[in-house]
Protein backbone atom coordinates (compact mmCIF):
# COMPACT_ATOMS: atom_id res chain seq x y z
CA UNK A 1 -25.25 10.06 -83.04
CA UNK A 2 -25.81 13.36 -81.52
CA UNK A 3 -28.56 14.32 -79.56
CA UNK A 4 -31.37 16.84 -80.76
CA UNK A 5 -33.16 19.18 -79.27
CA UNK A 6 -36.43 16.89 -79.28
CA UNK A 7 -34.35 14.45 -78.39
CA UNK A 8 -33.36 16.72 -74.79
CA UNK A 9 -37.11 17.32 -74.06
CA UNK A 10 -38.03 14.19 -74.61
CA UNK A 11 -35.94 13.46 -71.46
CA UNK A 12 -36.42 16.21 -69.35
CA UNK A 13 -40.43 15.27 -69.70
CA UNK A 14 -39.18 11.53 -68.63
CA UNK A 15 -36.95 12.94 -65.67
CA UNK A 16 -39.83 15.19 -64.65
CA UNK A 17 -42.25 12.39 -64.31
CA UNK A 18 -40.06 10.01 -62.65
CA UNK A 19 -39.54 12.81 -59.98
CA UNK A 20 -43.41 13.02 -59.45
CA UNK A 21 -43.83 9.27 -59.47
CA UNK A 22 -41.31 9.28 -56.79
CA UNK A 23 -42.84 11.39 -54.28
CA UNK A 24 -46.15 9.66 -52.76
CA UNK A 25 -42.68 7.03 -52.24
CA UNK A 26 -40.39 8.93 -50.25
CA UNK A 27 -42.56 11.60 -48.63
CA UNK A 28 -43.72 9.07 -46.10
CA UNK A 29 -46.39 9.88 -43.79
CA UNK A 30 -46.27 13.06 -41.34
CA UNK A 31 -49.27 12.12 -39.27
CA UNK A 32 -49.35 12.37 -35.72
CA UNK A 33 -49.22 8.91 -34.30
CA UNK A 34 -51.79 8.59 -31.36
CA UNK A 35 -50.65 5.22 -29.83
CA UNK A 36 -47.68 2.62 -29.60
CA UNK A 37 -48.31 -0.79 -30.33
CA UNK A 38 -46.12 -2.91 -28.74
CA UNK A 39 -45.40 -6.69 -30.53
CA UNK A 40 -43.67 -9.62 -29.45
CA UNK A 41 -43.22 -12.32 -31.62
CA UNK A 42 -45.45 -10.91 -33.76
CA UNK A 43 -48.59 -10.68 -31.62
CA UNK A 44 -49.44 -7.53 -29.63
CA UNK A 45 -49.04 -7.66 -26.18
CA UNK A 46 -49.24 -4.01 -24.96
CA UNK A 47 -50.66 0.08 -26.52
CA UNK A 48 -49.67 3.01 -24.64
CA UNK A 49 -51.14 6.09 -25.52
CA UNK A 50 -48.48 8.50 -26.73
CA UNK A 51 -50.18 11.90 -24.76
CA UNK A 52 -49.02 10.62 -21.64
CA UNK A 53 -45.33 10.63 -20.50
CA UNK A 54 -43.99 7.19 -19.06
CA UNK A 55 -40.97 4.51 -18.96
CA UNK A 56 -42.16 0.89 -19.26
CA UNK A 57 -40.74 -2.48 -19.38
CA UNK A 58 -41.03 -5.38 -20.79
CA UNK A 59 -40.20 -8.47 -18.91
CA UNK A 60 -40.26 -12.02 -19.12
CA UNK A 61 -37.34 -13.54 -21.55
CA UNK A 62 -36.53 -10.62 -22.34
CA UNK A 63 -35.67 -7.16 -20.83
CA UNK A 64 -36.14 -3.77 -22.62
CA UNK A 65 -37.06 -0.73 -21.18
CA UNK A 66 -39.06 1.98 -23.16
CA UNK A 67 -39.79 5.47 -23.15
CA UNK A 68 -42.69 7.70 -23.78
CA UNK A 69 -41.98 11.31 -23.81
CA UNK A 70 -43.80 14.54 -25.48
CA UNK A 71 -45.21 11.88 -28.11
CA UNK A 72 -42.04 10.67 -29.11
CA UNK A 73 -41.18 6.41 -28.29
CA UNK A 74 -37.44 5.57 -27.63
CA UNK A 75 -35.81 2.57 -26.82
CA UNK A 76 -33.57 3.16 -22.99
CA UNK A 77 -32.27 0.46 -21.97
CA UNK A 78 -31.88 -3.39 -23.83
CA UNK A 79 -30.03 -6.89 -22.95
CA UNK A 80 -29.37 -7.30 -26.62
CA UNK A 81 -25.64 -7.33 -27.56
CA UNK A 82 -26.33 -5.26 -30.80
CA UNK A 83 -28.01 -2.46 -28.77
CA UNK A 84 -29.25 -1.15 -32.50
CA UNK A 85 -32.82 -0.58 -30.71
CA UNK A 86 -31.40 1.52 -28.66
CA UNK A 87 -29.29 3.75 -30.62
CA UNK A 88 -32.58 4.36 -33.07
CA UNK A 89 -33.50 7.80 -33.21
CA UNK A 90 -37.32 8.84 -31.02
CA UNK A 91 -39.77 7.98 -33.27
CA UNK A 92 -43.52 9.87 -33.52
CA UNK A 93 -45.29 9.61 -36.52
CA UNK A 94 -47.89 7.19 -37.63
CA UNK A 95 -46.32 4.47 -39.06
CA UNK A 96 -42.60 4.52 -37.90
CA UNK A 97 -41.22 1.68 -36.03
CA UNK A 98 -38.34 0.28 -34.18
CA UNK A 99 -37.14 -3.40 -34.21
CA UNK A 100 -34.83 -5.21 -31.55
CA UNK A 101 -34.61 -8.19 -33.56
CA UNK A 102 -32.90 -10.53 -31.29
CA UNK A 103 -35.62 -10.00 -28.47
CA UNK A 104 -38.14 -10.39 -31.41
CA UNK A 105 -39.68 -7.18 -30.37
CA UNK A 106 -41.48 -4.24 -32.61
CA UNK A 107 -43.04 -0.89 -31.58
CA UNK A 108 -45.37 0.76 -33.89
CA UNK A 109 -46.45 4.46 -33.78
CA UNK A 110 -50.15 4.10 -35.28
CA UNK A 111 -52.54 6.66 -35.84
CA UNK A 112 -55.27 8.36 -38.00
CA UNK A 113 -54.20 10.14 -40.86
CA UNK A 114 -56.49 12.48 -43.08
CA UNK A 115 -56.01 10.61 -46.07
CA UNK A 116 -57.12 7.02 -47.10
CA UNK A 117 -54.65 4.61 -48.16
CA UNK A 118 -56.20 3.09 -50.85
CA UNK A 119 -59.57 3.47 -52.56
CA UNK A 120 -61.77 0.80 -54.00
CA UNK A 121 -64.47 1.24 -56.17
């Protein structure tokens, strides 16, 4: 069976609106995140502002060391043997995170964007 020339549109339509079904998907989000949410165990225990430069800790079982720097969050300094927390690139946009799973620990850029997420009617 050989294919026609209906038969080529056909699927360059189909490609075409795969691509644009694809892109709310992969573009992510580019908003500015305004805050870091800091989660251990799953329940927040700290926000830091993200306009205002700093290196924090966080104690108690477990030791990581965190830093805050021209709105960008980075991971220093962590007891985990992995170390993939720290070797995670800065993060700064709403939404982005970084995970050291073995401390059980998550920071979360969050933010406003322009656009609603969802809408209800």
């Amino acid at each position: 069976m050989r294919a026609t020339k209906k038969d080529l549109v056909f699927l360059l339509i189909l490609i075409l609106f795969c691509a644009l079904l694809c892109i709310p998907v992969f573009s992510g989000t580019n908003a500015a995140g305004e805050t870091v949410s800091v989660y251990r165990s799953g329940a927040l225990i700290a926000s830091y502002p993200l306009d205002r430069d700093t290196v924090f800790r966080i104690e108690d079982s477990v030791d990581l060391t965190v830093q805050i720097e021209n709105g960008t969050v980075r991971v220093l300094h962590s007891a985990c043997a992995g170390q993939d927390c720290v070797h995670m690139p800065p993060i700064a946009n709403a939404g982005q995170s970084i995970l050291c799973a073995p401390q059980q620990i998550l920071l979360r850029i969050t933010g406003t964007s322009g656009a609603p997420d969802a809408v209800v009617s």
